[in-house]
N, C-alpha and C. Protein backbone atom coordinates (compact mmCIF):
# COMPACT_ATOMS: atom_id res chain seq x y z
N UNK A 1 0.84 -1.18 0.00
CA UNK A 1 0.00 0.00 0.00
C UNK A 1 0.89 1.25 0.00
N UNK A 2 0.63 2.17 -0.80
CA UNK A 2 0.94 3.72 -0.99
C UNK A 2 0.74 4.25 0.36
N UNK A 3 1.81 4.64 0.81
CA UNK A 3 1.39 5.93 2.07
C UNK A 3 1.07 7.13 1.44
N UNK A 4 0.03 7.13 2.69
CA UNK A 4 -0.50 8.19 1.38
C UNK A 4 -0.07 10.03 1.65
N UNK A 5 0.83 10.10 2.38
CA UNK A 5 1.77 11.17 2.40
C UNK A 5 2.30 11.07 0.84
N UNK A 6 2.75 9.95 0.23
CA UNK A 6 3.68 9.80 -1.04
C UNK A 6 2.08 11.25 -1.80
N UNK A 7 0.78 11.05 -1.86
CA UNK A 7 0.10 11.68 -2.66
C UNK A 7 -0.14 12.93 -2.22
N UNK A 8 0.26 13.39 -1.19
CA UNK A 8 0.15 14.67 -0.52
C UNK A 8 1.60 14.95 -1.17
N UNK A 9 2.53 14.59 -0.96
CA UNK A 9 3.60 15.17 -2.24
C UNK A 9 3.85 15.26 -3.42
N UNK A 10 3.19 14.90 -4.08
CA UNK A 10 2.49 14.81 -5.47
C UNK A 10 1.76 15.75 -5.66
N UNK A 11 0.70 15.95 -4.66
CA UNK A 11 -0.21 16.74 -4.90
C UNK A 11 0.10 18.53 -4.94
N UNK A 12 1.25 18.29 -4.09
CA UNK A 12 1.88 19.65 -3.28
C UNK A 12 2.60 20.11 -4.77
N UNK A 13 3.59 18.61 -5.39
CA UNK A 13 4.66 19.02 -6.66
C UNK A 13 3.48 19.69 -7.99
N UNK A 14 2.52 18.69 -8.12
CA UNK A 14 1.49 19.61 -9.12
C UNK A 14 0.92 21.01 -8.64
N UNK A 15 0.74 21.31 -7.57
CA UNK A 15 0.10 22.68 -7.29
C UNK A 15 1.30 23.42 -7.33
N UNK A 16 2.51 23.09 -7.01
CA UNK A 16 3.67 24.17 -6.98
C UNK A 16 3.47 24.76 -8.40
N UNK A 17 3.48 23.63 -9.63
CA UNK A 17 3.73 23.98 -11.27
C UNK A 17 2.22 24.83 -11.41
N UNK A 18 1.03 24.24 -10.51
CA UNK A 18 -0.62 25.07 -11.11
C UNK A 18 -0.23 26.36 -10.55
N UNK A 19 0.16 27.02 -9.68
CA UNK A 19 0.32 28.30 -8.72
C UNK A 19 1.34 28.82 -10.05
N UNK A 20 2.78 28.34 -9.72
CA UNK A 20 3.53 29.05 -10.67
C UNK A 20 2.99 29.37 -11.82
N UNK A 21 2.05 28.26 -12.97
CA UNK A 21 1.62 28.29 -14.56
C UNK A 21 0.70 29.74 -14.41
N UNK A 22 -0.21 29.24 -12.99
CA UNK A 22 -1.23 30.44 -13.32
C UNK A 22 -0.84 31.79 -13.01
N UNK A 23 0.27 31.71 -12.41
CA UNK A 23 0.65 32.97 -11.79
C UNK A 23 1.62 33.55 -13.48
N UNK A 24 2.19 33.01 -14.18
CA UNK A 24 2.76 33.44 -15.78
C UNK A 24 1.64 33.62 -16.21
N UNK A 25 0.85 32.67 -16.42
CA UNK A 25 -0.63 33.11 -17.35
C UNK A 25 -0.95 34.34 -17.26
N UNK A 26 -1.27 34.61 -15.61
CA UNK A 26 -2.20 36.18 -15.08
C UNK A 26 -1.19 37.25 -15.98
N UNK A 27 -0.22 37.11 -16.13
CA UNK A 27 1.37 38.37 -15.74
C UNK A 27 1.15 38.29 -17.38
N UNK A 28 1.44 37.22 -18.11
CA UNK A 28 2.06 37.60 -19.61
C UNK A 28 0.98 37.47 -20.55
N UNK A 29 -0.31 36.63 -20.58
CA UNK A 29 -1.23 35.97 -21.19
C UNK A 29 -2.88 37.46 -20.97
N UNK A 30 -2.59 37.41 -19.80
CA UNK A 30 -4.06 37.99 -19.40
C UNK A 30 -3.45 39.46 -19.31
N UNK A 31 -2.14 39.86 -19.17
CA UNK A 31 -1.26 41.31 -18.54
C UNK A 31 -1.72 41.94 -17.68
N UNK A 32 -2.27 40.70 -16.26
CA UNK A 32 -2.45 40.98 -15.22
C UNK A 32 -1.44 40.65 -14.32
N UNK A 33 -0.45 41.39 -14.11
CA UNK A 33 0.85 41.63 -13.77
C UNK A 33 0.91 41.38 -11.75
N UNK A 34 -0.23 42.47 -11.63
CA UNK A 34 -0.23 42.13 -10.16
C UNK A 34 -1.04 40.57 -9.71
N UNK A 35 -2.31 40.81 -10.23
CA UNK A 35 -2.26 39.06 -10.14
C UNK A 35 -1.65 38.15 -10.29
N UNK A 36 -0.60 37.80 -11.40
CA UNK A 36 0.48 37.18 -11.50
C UNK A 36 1.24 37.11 -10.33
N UNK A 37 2.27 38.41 -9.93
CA UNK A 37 2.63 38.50 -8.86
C UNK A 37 2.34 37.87 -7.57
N UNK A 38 1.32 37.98 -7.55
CA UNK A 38 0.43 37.72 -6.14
C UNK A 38 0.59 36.03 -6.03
N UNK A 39 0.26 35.47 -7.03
CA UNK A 39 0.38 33.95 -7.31
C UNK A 39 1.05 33.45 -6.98
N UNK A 40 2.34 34.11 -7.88
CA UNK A 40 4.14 33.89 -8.04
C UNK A 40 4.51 33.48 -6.38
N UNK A 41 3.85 34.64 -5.78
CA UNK A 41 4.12 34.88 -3.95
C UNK A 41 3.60 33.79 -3.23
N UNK A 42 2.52 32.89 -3.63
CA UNK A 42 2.19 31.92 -3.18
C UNK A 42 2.50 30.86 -2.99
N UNK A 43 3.55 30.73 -3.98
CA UNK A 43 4.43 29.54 -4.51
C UNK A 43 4.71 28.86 -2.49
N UNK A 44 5.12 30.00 -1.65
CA UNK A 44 5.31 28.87 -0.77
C UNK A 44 4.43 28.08 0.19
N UNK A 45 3.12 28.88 -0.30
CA UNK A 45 1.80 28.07 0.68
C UNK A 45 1.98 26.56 0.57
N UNK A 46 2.44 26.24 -1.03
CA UNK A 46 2.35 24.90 -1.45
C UNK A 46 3.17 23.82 -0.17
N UNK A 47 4.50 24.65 0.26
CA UNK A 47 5.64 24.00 1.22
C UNK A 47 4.85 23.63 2.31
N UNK A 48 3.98 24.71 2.89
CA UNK A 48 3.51 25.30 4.17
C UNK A 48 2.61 23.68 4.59
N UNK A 49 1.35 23.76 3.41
CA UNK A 49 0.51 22.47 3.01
C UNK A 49 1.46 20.82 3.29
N UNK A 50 2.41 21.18 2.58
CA UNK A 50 3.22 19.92 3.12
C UNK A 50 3.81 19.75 4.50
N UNK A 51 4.37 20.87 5.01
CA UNK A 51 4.82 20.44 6.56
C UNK A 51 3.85 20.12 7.37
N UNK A 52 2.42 21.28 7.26
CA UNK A 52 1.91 20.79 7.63
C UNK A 52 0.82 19.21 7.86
N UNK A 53 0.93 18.93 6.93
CA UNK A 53 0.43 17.57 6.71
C UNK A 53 1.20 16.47 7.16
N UNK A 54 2.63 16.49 6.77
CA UNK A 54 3.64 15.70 7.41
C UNK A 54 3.67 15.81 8.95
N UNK A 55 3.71 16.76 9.96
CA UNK A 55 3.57 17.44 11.07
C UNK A 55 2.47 16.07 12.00
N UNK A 56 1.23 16.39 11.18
CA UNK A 56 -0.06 15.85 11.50
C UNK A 56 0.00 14.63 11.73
N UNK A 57 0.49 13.81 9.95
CA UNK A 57 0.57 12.37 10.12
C UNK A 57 1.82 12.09 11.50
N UNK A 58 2.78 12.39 11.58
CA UNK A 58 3.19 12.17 12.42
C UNK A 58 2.72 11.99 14.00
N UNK A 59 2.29 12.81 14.16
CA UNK A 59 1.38 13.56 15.28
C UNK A 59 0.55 12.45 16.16
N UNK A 60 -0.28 11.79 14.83
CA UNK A 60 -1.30 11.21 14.91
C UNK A 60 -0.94 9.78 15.27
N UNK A 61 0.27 9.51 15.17
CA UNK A 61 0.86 8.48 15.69
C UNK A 61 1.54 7.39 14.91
N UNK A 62 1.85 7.74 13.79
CA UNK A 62 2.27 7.30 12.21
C UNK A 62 3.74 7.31 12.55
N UNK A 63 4.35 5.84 11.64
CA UNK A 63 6.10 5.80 12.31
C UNK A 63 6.57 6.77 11.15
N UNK A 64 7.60 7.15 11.08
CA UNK A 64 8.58 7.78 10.08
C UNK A 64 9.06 7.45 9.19
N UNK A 65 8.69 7.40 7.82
CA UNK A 65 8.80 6.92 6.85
C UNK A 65 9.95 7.50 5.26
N UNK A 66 10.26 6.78 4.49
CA UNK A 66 10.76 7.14 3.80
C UNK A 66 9.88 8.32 3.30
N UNK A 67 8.71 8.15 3.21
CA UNK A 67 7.98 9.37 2.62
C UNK A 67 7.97 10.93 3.57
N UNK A 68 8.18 10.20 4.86
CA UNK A 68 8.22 11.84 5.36
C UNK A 68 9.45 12.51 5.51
N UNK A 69 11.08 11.97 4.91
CA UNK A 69 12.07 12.36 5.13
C UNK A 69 12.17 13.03 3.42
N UNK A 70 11.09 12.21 2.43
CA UNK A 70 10.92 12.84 0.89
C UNK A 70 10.23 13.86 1.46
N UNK A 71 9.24 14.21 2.29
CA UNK A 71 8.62 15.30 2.00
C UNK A 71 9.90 16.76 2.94
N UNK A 72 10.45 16.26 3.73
CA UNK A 72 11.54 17.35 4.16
C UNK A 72 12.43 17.89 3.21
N UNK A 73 12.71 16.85 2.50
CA UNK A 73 13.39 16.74 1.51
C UNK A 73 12.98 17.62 0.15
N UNK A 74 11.81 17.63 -0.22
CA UNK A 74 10.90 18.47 -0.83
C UNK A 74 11.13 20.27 -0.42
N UNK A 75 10.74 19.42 0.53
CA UNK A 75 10.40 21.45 1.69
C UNK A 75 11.79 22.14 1.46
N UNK A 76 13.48 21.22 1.68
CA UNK A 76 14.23 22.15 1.33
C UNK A 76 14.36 22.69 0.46
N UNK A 77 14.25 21.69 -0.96
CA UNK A 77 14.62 21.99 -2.16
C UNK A 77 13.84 22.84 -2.65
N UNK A 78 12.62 22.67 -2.40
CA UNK A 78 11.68 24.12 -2.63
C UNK A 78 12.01 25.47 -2.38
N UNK A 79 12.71 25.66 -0.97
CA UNK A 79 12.47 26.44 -0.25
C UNK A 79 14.29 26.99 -1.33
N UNK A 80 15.31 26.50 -1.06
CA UNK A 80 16.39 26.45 -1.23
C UNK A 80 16.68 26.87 -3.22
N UNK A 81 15.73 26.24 -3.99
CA UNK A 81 16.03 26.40 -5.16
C UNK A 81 14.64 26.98 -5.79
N UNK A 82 13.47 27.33 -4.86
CA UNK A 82 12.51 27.83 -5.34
C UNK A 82 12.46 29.27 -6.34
N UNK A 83 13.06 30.27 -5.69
CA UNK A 83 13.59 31.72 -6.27
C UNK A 83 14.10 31.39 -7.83
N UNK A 84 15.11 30.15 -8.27
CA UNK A 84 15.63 30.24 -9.27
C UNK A 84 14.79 29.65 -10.46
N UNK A 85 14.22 28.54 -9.77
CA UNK A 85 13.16 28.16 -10.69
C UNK A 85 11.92 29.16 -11.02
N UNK A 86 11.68 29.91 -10.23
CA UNK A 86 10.49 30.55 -10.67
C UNK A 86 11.39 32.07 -11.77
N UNK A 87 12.53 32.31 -11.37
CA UNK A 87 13.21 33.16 -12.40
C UNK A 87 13.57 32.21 -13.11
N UNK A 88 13.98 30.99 -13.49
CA UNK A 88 13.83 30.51 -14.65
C UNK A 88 12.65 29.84 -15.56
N UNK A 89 11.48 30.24 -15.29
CA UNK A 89 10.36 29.56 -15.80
C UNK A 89 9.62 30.92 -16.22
N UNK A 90 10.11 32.22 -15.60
CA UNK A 90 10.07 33.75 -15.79
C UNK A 90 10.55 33.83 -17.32
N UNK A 91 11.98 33.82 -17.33
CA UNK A 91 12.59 34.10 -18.34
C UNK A 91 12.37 33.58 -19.59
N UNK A 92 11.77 32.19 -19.85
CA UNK A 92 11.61 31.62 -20.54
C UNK A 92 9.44 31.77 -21.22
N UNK A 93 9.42 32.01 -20.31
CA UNK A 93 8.02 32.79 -20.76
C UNK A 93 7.90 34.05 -21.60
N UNK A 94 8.54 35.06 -20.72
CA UNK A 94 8.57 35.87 -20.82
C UNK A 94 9.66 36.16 -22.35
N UNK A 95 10.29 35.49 -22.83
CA UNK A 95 10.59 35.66 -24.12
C UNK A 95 10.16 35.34 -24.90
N UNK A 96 9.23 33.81 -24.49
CA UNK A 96 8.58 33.01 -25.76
C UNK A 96 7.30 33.82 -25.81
N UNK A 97 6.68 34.43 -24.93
CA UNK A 97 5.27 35.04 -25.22
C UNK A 97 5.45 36.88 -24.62
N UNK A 98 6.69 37.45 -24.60
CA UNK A 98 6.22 38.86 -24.53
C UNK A 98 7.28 39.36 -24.74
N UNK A 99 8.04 39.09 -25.67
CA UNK A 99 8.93 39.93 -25.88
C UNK A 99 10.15 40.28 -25.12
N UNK A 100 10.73 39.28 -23.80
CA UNK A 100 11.55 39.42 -23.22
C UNK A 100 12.76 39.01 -23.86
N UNK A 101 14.21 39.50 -23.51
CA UNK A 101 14.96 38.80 -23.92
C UNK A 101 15.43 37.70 -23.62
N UNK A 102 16.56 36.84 -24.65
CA UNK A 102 16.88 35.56 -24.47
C UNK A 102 16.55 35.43 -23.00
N UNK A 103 16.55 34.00 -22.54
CA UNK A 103 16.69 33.41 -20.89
C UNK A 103 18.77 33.41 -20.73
N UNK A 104 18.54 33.76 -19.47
CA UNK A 104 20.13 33.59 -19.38
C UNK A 104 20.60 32.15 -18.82
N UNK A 105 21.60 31.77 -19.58
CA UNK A 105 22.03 30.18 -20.06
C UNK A 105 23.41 30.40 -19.23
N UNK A 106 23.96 29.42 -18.40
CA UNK A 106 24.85 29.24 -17.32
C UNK A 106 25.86 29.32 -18.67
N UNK A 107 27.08 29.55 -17.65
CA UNK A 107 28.36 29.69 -18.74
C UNK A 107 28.90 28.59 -18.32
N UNK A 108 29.34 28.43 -19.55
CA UNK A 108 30.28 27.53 -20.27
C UNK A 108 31.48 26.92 -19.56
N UNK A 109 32.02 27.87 -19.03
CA UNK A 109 33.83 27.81 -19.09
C UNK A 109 34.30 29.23 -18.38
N UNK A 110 35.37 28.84 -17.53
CA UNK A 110 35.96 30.35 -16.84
C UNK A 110 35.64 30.25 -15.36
N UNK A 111 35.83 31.19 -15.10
CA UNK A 111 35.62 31.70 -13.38
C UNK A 111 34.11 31.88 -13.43
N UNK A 112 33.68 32.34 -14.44
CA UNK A 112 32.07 32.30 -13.88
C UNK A 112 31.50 31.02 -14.06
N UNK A 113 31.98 29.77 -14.80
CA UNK A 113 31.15 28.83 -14.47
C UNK A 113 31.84 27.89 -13.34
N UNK A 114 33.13 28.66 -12.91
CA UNK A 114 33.14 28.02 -11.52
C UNK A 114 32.22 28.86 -10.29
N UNK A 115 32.59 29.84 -10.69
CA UNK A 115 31.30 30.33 -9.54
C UNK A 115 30.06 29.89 -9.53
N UNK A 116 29.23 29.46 -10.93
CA UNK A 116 28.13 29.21 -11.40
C UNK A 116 27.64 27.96 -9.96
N UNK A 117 29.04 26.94 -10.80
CA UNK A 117 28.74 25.60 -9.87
C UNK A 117 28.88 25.67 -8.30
N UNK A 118 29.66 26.94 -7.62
CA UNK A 118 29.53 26.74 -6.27
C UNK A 118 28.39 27.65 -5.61
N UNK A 119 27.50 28.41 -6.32
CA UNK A 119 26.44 29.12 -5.79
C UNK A 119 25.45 27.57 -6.43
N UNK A 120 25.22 26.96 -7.24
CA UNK A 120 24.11 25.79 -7.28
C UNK A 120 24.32 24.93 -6.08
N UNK A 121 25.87 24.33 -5.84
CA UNK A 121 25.86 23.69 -4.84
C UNK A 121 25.56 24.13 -3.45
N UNK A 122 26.04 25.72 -3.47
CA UNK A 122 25.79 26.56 -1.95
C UNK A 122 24.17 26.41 -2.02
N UNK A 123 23.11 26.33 -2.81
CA UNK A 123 21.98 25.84 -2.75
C UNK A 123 21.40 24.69 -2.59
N UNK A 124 21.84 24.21 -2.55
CA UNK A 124 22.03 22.15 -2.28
C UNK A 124 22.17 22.22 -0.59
N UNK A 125 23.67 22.84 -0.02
CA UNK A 125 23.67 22.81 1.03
C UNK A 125 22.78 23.80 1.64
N UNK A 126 21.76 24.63 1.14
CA UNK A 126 20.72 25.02 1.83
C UNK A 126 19.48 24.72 2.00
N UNK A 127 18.98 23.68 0.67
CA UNK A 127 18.42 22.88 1.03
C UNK A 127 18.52 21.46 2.27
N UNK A 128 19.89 21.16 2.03
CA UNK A 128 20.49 19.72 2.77
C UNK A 128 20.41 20.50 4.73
N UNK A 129 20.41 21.73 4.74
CA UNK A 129 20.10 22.17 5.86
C UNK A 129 18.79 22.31 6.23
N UNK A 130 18.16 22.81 5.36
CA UNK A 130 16.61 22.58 5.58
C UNK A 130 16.18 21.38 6.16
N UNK A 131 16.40 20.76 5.09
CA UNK A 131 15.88 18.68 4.92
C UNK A 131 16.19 18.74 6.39
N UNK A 132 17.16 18.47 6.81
CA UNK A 132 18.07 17.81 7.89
C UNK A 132 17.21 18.57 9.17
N UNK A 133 17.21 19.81 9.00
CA UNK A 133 16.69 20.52 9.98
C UNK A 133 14.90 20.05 10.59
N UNK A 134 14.03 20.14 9.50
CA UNK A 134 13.03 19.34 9.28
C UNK A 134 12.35 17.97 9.81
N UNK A 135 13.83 16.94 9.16
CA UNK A 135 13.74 15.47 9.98
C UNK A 135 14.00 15.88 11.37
N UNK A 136 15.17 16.50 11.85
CA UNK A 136 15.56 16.18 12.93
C UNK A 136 13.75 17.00 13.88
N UNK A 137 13.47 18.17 13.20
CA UNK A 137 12.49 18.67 13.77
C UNK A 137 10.98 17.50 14.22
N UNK A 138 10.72 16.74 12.66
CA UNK A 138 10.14 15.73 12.87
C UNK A 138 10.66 14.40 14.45
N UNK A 139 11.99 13.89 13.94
CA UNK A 139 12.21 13.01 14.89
C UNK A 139 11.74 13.65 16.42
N UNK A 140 11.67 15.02 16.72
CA UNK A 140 11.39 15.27 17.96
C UNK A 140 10.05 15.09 18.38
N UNK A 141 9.43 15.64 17.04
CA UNK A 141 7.65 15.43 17.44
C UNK A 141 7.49 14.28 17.41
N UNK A 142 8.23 13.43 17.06
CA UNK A 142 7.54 11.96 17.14
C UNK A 142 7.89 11.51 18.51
N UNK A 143 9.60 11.61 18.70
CA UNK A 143 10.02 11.49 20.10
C UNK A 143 10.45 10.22 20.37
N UNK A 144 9.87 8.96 19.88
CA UNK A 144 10.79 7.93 19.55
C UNK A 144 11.43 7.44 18.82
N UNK A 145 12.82 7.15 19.17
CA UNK A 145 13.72 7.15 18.00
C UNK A 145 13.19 5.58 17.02
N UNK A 146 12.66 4.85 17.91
CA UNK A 146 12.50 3.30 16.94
C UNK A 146 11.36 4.06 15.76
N UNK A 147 10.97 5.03 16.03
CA UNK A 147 9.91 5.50 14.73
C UNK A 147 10.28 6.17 13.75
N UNK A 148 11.54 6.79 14.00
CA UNK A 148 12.20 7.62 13.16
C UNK A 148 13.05 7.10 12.19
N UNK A 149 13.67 5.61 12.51
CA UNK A 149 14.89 5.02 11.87
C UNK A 149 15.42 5.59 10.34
N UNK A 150 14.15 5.99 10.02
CA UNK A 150 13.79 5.95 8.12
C UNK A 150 14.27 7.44 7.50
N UNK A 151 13.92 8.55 8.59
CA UNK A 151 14.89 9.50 8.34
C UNK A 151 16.66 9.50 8.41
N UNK A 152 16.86 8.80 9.35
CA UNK A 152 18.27 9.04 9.43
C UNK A 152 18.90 8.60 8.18
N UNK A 153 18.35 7.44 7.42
CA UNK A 153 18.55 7.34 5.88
C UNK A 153 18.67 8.32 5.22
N UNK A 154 17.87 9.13 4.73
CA UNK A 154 16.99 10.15 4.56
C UNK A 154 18.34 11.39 4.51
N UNK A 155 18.90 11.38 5.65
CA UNK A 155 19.81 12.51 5.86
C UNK A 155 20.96 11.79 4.99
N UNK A 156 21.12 10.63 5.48
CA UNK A 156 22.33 9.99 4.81
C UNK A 156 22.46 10.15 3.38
N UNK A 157 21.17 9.43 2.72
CA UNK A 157 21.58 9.84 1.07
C UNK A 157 21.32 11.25 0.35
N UNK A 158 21.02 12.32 1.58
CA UNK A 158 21.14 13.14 0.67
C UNK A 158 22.48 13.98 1.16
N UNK A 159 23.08 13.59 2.26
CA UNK A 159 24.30 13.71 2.11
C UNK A 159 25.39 13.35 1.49
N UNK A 160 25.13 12.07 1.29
CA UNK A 160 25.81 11.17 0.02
C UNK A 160 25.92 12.01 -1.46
N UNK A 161 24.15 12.37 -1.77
CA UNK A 161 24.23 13.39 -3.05
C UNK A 161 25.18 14.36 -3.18
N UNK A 162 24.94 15.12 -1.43
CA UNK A 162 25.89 16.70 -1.92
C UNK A 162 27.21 16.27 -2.02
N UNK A 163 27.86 15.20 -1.27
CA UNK A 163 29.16 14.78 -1.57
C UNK A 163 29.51 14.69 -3.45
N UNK A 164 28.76 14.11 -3.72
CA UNK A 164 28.93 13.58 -4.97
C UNK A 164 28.60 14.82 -6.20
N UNK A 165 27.95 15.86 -5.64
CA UNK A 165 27.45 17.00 -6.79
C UNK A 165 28.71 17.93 -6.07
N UNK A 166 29.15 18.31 -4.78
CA UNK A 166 30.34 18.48 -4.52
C UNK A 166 31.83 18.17 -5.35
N UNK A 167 32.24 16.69 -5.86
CA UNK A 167 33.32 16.33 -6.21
C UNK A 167 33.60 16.95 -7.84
N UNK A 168 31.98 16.57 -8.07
CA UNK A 168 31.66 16.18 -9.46
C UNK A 168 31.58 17.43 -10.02
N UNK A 169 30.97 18.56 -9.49
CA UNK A 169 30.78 19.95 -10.30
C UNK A 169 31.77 21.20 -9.55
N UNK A 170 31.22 21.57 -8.52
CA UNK A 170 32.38 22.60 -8.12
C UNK A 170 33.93 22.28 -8.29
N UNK A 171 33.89 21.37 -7.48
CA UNK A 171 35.47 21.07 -6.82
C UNK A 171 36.22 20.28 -8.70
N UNK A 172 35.64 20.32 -9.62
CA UNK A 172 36.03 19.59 -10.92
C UNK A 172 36.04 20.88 -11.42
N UNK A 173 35.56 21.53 -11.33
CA UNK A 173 35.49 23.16 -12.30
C UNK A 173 36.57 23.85 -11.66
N UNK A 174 36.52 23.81 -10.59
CA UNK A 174 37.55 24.40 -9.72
C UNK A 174 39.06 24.27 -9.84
N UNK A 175 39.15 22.68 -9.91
CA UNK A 175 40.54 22.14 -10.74
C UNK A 175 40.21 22.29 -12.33
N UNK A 176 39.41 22.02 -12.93
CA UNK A 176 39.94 21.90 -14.60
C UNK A 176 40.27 23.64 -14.81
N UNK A 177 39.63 25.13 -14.22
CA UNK A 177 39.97 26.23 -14.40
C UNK A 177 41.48 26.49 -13.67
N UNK A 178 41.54 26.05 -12.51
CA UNK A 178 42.79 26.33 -11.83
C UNK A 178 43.92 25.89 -12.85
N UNK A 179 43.88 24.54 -13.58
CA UNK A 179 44.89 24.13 -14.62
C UNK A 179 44.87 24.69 -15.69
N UNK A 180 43.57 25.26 -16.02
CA UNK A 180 43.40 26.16 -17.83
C UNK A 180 44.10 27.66 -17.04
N UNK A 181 43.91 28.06 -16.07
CA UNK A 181 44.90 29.26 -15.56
C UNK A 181 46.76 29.40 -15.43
N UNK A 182 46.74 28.08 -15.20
CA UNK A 182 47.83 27.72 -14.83
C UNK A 182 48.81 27.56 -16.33
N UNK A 183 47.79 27.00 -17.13
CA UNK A 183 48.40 27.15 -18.80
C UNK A 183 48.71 28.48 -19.39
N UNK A 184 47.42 28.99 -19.09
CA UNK A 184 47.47 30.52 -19.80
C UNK A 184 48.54 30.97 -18.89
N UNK A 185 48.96 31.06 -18.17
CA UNK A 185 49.70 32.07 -16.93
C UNK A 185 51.36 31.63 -17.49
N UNK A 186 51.12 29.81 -18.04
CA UNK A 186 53.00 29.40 -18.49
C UNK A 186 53.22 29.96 -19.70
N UNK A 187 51.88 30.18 -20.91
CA UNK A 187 52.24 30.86 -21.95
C UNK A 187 52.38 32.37 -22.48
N UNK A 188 52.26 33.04 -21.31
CA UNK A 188 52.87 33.98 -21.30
C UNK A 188 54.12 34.33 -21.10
């Protein structure tokens, strides 16, 4: 059987995209700009709906599940990478239907796409603080640890992730520019 938290996060991930869609619609479609706005601003009721629901099931006497360390997990990344997604779902509207210019496309190569990769990851670890913050907030309302087991996973692989988006993007951009510097700097 589906816990059915798994559909309360589902439900939360489709209303994030219905809030955001309708909130572009109002702004570029209808050029109801402040309505749009207003929408756009709502984007985090959607989070709010999930803690609180997670909060509850818990509450109510429900053990700790892989699904409620996904829904912390949710809440950071929302919360943590929400701003960029909604300026990137901006930009891309807003050129295909009003005349905005291009969307701006991460660079390539250089110091700015090493910076690029350590402000995405400095967002990872603000989500991975959220998450973490969240479970551990959960494990208290529940209060026994034999109910919680499923978060401490939970923290683990998404610590595991930032390790690995850590090695793989910053700290690799970081060395392949430090050595393309190090070239340019001998051929002079």
């Amino acid at each position: 059987m589906v816990d059915p938290l798994v559909f309360v996060i589902v439900a939360c991930e489709v209303g994030f995209w219905v809030v955001l869609g309708s909130g572009l619609l109002a702004r570029y479609a209808l050029n109801m700009r402040r309505l749009g706005a207003a929408l756009l601003v709502c984007t985090p009721v959607v989070d709010v709906v999930l803690l609180v629901a997670t909060v509850f099931d818990l509450r109510s006497g429900g053990e700790a599940t892989t699904a409620h360390g996904l829904a912390a997990v949710y809440l950071g990344v929302s919360v943590a990478f929400g701003h960029s997604m909604l300026r990137w779902a901006d930009q891309r509207v807003a050129h295909r239907f009003a005349g905005g210019p291009p969307p701006v496309k991460p660079p390539r190569k250089g110091p700015e796409r090493v910076r690029h990769e350590w402000r995405e990851w400095g967002k990872f670890a603000i989500a991975w603080a959220i998450a973490c913050g969240v479970m551990l907030l959960l494990m208290h309302v529940v209060g026994t640890p034999e109910r919680t087991q499923a978060l401490w996973g939970q923290m683990s692989g998404m610590t595991l992730v930032g390790g690995i988006w850590l090695l793989g993007w910053p700290v690799y951009h970081s060395v392949v520019e430090a050595v393309a510097a190090g070239r340019r700097s001998a051929r002079r």
